[in-house]
PDB file of N, CA and C in Angstrom:
ATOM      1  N   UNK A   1     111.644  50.926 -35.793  1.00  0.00           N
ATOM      2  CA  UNK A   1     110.270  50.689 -35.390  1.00  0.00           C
ATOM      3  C   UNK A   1     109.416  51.840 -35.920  1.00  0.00           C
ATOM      4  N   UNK A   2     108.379  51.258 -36.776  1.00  0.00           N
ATOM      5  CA  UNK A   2     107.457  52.537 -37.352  1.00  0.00           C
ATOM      6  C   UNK A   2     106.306  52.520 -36.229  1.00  0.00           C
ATOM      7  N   UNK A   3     105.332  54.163 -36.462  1.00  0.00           N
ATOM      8  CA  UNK A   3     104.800  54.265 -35.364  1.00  0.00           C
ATOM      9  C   UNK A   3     103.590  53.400 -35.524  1.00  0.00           C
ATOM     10  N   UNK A   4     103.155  52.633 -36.192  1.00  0.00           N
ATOM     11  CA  UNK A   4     102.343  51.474 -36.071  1.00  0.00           C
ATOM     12  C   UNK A   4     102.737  50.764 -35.063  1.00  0.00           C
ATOM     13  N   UNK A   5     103.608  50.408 -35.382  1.00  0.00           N
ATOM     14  CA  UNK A   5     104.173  49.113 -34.316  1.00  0.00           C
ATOM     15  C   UNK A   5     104.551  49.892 -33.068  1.00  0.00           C
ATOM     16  N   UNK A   6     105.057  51.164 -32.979  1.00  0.00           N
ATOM     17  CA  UNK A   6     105.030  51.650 -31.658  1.00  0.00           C
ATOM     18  C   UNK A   6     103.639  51.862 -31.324  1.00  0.00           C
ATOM     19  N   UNK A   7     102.519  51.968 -31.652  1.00  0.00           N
ATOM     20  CA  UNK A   7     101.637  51.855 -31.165  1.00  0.00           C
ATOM     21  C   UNK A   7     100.430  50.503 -30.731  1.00  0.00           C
ATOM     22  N   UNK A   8     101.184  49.661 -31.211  1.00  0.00           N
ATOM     23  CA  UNK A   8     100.801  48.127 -30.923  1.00  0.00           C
ATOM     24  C   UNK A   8     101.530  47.720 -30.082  1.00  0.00           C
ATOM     25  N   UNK A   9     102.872  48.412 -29.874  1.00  0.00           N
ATOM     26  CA  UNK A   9     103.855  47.674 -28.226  1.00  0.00           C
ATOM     27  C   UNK A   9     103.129  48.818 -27.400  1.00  0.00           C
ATOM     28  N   UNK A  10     102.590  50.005 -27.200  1.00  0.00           N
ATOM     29  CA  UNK A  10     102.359  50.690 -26.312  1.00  0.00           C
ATOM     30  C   UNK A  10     100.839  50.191 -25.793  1.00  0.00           C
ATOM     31  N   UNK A  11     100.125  49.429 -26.578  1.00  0.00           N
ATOM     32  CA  UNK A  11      98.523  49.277 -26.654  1.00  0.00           C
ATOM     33  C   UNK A  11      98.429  47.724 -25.877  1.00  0.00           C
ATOM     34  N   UNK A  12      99.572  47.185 -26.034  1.00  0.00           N
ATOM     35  CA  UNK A  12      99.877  45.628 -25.484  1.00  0.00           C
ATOM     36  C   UNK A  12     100.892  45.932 -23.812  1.00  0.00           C
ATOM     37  N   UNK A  13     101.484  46.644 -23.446  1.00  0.00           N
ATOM     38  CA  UNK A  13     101.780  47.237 -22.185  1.00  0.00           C
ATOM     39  C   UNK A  13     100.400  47.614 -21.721  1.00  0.00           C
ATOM     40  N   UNK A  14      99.890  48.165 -21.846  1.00  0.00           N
ATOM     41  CA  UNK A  14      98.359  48.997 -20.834  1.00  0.00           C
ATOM     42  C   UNK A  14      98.788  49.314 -20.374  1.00  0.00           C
ATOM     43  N   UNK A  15      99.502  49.448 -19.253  1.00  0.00           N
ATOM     44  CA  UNK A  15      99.489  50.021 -18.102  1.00  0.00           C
ATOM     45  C   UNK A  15     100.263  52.370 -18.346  1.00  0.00           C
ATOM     46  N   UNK A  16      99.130  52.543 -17.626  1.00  0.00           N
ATOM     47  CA  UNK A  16      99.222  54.115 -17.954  1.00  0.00           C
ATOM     48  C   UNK A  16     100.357  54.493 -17.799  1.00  0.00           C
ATOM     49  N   UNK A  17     101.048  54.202 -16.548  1.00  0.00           N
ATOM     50  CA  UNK A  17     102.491  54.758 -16.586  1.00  0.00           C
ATOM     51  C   UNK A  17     103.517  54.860 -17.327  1.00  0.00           C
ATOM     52  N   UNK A  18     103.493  53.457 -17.918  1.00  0.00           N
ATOM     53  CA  UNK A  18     104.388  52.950 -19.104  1.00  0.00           C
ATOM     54  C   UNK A  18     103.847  54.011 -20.441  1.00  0.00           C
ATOM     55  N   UNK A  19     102.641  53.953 -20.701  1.00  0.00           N
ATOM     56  CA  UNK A  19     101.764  55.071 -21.842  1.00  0.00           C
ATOM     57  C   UNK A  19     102.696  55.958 -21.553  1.00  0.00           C
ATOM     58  N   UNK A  20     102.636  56.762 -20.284  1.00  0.00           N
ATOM     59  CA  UNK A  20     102.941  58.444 -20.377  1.00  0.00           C
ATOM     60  C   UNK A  20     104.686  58.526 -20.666  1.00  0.00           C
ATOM     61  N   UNK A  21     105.570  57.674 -19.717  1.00  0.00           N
ATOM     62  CA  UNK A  21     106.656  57.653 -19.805  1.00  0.00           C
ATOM     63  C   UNK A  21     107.449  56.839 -21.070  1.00  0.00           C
ATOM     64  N   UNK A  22     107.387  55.915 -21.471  1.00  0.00           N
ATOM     65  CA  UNK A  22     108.107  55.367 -22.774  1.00  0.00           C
ATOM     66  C   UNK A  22     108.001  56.467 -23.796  1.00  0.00           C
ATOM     67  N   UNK A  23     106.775  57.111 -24.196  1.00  0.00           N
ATOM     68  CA  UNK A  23     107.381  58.281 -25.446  1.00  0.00           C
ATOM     69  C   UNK A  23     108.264  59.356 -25.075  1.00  0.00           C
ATOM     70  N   UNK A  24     108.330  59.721 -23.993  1.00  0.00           N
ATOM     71  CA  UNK A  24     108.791  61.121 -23.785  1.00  0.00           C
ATOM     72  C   UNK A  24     110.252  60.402 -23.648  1.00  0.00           C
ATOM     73  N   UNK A  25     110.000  59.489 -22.845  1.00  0.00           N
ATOM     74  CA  UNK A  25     111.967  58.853 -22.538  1.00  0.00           C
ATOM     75  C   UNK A  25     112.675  58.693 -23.993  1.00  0.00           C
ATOM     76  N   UNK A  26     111.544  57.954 -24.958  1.00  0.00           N
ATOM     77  CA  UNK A  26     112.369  57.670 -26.132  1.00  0.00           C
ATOM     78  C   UNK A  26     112.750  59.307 -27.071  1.00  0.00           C
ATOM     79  N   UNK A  27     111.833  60.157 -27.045  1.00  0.00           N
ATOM     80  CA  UNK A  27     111.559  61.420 -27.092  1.00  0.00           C
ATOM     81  C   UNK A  27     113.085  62.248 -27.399  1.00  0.00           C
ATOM     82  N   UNK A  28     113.439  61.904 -25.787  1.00  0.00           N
ATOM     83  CA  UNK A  28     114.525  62.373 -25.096  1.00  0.00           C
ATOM     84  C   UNK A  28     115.652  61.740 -25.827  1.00  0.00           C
ATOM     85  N   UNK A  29     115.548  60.758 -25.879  1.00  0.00           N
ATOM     86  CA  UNK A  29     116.753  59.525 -26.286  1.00  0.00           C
ATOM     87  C   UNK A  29     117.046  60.318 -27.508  1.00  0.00           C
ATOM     88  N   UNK A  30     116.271  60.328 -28.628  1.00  0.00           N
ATOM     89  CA  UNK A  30     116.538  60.611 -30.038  1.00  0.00           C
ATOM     90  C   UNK A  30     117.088  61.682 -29.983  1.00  0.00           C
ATOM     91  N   UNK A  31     116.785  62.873 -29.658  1.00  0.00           N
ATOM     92  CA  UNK A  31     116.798  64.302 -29.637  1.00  0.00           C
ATOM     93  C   UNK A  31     118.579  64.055 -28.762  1.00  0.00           C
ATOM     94  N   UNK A  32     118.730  63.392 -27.634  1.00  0.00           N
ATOM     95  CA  UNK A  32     120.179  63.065 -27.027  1.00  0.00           C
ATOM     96  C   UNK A  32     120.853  63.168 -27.989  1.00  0.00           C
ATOM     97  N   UNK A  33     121.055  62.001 -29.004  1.00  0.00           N
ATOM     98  CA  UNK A  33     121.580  61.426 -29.945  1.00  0.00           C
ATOM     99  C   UNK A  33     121.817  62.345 -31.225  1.00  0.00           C
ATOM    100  N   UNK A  34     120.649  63.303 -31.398  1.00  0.00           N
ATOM    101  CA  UNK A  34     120.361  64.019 -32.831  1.00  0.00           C
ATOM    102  C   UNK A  34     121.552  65.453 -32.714  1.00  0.00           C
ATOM    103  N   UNK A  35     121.060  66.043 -31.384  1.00  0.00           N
ATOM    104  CA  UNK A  35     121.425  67.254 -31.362  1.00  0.00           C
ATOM    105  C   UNK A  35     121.778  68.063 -29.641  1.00  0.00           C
ATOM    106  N   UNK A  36     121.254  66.559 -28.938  1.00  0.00           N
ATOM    107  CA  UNK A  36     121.892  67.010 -27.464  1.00  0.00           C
ATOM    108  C   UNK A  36     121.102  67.400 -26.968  1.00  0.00           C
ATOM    109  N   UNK A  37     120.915  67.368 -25.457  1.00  0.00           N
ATOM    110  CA  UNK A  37     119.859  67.699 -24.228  1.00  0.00           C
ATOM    111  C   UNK A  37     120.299  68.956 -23.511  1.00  0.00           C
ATOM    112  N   UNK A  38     119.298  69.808 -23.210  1.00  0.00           N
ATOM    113  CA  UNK A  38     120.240  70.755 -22.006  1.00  0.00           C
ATOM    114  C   UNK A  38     119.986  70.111 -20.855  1.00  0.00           C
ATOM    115  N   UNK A  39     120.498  70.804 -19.803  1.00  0.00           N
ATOM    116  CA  UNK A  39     120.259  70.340 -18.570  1.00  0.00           C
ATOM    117  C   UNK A  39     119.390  70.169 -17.728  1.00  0.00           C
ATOM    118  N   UNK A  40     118.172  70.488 -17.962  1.00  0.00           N
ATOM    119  CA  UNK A  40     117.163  70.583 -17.978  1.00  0.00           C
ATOM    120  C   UNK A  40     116.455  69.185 -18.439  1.00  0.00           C
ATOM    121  N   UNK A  41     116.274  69.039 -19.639  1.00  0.00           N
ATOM    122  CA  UNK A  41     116.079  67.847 -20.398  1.00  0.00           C
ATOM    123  C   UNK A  41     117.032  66.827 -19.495  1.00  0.00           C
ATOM    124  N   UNK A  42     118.285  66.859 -19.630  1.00  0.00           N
ATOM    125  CA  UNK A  42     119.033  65.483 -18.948  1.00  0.00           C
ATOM    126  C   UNK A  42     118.292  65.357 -17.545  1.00  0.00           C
ATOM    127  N   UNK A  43     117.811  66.035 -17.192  1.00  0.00           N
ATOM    128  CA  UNK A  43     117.289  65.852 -15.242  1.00  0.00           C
ATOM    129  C   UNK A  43     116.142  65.238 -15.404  1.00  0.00           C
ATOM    130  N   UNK A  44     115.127  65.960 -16.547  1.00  0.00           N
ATOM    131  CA  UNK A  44     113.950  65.145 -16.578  1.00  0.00           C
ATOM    132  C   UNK A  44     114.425  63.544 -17.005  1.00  0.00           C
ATOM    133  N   UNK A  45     115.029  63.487 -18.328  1.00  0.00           N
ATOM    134  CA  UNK A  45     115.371  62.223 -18.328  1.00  0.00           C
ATOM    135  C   UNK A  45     115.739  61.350 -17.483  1.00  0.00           C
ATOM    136  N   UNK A  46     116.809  62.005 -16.648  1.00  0.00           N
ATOM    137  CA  UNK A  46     117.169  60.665 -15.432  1.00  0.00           C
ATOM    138  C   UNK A  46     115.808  60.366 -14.437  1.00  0.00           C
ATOM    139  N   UNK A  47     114.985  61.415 -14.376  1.00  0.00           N
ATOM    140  CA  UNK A  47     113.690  61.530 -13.363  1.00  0.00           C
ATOM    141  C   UNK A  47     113.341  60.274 -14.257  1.00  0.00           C
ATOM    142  N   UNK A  48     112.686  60.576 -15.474  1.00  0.00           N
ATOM    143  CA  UNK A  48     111.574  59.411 -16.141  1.00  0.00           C
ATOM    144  C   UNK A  48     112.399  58.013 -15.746  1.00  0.00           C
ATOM    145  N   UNK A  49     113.483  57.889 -16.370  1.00  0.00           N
ATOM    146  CA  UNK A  49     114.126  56.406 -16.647  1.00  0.00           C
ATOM    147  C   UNK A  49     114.003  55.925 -14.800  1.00  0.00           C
ATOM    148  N   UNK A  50     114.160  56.713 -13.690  1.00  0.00           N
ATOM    149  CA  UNK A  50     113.894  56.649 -12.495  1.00  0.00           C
ATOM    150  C   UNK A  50     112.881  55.840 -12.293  1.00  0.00           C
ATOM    151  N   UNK A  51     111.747  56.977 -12.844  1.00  0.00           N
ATOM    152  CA  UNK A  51     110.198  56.680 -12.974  1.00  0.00           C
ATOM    153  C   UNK A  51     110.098  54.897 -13.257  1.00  0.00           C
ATOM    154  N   UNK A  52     111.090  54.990 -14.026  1.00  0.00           N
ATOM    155  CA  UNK A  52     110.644  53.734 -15.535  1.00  0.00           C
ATOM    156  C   UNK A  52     110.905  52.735 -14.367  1.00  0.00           C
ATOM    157  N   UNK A  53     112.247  52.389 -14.005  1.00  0.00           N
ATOM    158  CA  UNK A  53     113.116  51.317 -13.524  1.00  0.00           C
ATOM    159  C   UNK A  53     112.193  51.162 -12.484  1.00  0.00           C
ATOM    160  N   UNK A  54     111.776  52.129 -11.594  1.00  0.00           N
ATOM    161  CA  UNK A  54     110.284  52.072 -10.065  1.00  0.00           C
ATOM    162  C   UNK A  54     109.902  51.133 -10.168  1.00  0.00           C
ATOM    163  N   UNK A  55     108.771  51.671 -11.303  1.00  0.00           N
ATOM    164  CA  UNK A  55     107.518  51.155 -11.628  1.00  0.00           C
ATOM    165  C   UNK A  55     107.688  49.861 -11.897  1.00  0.00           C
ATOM    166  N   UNK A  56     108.965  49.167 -13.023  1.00  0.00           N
ATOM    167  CA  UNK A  56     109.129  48.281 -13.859  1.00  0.00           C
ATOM    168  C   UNK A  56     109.441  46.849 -12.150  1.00  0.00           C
ATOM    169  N   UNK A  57     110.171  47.485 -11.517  1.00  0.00           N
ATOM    170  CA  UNK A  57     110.552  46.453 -10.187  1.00  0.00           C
ATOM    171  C   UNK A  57     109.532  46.423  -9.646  1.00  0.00           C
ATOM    172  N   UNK A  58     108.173  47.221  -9.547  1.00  0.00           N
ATOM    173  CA  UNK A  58     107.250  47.504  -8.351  1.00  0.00           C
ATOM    174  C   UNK A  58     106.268  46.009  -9.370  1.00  0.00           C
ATOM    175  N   UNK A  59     106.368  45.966 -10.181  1.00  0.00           N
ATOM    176  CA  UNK A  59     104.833  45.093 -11.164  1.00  0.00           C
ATOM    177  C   UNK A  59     106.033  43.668 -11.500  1.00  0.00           C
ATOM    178  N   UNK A  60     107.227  43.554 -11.678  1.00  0.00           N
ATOM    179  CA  UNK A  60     108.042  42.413 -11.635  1.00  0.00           C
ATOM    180  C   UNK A  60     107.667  41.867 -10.040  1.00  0.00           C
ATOM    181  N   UNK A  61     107.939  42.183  -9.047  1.00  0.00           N
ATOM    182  CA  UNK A  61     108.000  42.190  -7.293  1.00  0.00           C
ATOM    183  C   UNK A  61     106.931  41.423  -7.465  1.00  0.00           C
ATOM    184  N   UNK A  62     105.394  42.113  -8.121  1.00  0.00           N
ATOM    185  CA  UNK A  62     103.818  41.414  -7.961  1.00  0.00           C
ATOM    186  C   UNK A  62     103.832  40.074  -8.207  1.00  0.00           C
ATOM    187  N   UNK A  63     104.508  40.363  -9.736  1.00  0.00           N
ATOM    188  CA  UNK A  63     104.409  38.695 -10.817  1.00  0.00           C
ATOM    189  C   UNK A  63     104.961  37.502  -9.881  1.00  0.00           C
ATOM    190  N   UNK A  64     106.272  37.822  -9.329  1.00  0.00           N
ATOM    191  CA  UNK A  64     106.920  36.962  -8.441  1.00  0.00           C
ATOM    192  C   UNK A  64     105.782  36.946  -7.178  1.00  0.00           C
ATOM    193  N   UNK A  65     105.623  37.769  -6.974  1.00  0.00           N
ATOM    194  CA  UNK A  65     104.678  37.155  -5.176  1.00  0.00           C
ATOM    195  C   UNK A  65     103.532  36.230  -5.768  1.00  0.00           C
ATOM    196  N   UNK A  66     103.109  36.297  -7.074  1.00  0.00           N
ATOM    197  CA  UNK A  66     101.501  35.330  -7.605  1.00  0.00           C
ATOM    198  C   UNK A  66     102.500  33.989  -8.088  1.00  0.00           C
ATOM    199  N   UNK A  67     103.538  34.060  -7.993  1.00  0.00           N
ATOM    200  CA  UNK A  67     104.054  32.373  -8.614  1.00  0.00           C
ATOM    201  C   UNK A  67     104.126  31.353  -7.754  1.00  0.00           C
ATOM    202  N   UNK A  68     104.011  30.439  -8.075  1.00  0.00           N
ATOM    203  CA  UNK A  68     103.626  29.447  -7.906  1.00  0.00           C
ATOM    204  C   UNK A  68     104.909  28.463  -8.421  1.00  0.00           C
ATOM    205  N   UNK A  69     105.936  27.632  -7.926  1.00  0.00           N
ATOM    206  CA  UNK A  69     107.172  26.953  -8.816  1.00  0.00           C
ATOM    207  C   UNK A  69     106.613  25.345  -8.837  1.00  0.00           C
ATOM    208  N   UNK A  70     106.746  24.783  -9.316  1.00  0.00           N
ATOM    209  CA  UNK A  70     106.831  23.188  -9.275  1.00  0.00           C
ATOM    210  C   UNK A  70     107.745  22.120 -10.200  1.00  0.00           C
ATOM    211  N   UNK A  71     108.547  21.303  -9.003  1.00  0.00           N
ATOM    212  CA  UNK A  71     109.209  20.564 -10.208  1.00  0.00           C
ATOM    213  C   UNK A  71     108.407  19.435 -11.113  1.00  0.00           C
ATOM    214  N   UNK A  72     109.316  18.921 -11.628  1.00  0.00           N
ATOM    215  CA  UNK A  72     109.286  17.675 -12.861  1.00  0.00           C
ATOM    216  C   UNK A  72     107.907  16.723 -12.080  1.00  0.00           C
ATOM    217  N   UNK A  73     108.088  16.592 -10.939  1.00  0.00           N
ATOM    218  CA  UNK A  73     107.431  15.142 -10.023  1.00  0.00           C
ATOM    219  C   UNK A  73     105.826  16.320  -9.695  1.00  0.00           C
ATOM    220  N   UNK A  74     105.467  17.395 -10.068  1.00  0.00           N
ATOM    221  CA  UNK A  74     104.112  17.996  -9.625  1.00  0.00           C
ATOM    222  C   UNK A  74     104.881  18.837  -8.049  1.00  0.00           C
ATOM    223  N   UNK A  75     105.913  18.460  -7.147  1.00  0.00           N
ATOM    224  CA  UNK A  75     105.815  19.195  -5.769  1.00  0.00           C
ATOM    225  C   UNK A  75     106.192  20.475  -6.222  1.00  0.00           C
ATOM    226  N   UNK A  76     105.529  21.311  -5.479  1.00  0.00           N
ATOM    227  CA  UNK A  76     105.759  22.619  -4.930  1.00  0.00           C
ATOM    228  C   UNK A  76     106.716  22.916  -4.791  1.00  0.00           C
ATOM    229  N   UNK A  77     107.233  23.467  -5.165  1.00  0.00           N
ATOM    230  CA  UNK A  77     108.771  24.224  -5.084  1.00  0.00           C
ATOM    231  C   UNK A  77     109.502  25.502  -4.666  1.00  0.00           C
ATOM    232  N   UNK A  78     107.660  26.183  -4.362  1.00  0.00           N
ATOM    233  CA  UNK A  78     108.038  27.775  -4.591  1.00  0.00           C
ATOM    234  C   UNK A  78     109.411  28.370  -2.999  1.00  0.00           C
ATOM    235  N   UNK A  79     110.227  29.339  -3.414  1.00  0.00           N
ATOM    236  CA  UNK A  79     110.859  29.659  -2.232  1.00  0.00           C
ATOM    237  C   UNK A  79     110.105  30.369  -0.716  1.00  0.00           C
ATOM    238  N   UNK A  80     110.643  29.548   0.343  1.00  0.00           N
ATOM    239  CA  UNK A  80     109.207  29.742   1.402  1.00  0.00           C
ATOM    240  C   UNK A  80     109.439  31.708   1.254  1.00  0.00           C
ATOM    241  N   UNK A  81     110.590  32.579   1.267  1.00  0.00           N
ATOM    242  CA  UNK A  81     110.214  33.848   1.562  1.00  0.00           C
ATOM    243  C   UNK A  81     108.813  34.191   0.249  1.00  0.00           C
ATOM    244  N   UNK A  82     109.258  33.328  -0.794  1.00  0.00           N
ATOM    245  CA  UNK A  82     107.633  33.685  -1.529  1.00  0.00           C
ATOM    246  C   UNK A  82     106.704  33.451  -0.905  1.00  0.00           C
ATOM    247  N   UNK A  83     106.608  32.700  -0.566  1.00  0.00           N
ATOM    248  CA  UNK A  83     105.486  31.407   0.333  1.00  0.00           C
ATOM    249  C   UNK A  83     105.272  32.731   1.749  1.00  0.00           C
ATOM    250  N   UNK A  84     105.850  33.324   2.401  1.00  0.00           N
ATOM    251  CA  UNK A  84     105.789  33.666   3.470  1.00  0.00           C
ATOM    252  C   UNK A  84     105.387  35.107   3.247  1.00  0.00           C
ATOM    253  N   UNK A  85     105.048  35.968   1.936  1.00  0.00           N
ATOM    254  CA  UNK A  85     104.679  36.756   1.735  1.00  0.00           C
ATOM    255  C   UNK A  85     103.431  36.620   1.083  1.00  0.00           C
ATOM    256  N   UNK A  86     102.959  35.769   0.005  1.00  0.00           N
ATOM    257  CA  UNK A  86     102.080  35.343  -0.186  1.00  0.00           C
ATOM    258  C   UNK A  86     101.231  34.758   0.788  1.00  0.00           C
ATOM    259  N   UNK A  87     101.307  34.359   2.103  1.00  0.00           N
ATOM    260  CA  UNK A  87     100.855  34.301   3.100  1.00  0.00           C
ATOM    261  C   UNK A  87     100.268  35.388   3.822  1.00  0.00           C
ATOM    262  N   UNK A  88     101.327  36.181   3.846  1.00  0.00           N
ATOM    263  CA  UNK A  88     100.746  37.668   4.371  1.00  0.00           C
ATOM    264  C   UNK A  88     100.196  38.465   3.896  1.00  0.00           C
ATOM    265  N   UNK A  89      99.921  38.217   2.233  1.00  0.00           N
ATOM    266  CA  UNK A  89      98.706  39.341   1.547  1.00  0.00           C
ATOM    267  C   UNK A  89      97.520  38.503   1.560  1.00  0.00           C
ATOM    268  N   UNK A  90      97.826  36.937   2.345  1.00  0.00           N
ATOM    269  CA  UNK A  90      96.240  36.129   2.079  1.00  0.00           C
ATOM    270  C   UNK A  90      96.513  35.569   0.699  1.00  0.00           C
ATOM    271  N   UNK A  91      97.295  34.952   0.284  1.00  0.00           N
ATOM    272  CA  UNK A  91      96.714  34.390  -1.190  1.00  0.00           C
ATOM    273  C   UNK A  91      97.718  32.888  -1.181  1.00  0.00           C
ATOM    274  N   UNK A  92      98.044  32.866   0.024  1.00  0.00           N
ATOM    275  CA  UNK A  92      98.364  30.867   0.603  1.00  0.00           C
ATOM    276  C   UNK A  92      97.341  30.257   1.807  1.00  0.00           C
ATOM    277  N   UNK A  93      96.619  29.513   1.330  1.00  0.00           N
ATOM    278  CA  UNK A  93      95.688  29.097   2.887  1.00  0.00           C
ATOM    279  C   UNK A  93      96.739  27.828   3.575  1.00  0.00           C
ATOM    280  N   UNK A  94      97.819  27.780   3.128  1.00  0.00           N
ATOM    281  CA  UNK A  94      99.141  26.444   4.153  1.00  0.00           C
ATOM    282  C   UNK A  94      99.307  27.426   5.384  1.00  0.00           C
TER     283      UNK A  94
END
């Protein structure tokens, strides 16, 4: 990946967190691979990828609470614990 295109996957994410953390993690990665981390470096790394995996479940969690399922026939399908949380942020009037 040339840094064009890393900068067209970083510009199509938005979201700031992902900005600050994906270079430094990949950063880390290369430099792992090239010539080795001290210990220091390995701690931050496990911190970021930490960071990463958080964030990445905290904005997946959202997408799922805004869905909506329906089968083949148009009914509603969604699972009621969706249904029953989407209820409780207000965004089901059933």
């Amino acid at each position: 990946m040339n840094e064009q295109e890393k900068k067209e996957l970083q510009s199509k994410i938005g979201d700031d967190v992902f900005k600050e953390l994906i270079p430094r993690i990949n950063e880390l990665a290369h430099k792992a691979k090239n010539e080795g981390l001290s210990e220091v470096e390995k701690l931050e790394q496990a911190d970021l990828r930490k960071k990463y995996v958080a964030h990445f479940r905290e904005n997946f969690k959202k997408q799922i609470e805004m869905m909506k399922v329906y089968d083949k026939n148009g009914k509603e399908v969604t699972p009621g614990k969706v249904r029953e949380v989407q209820r409780h942020k207000g965004l089901r009037d059933d």
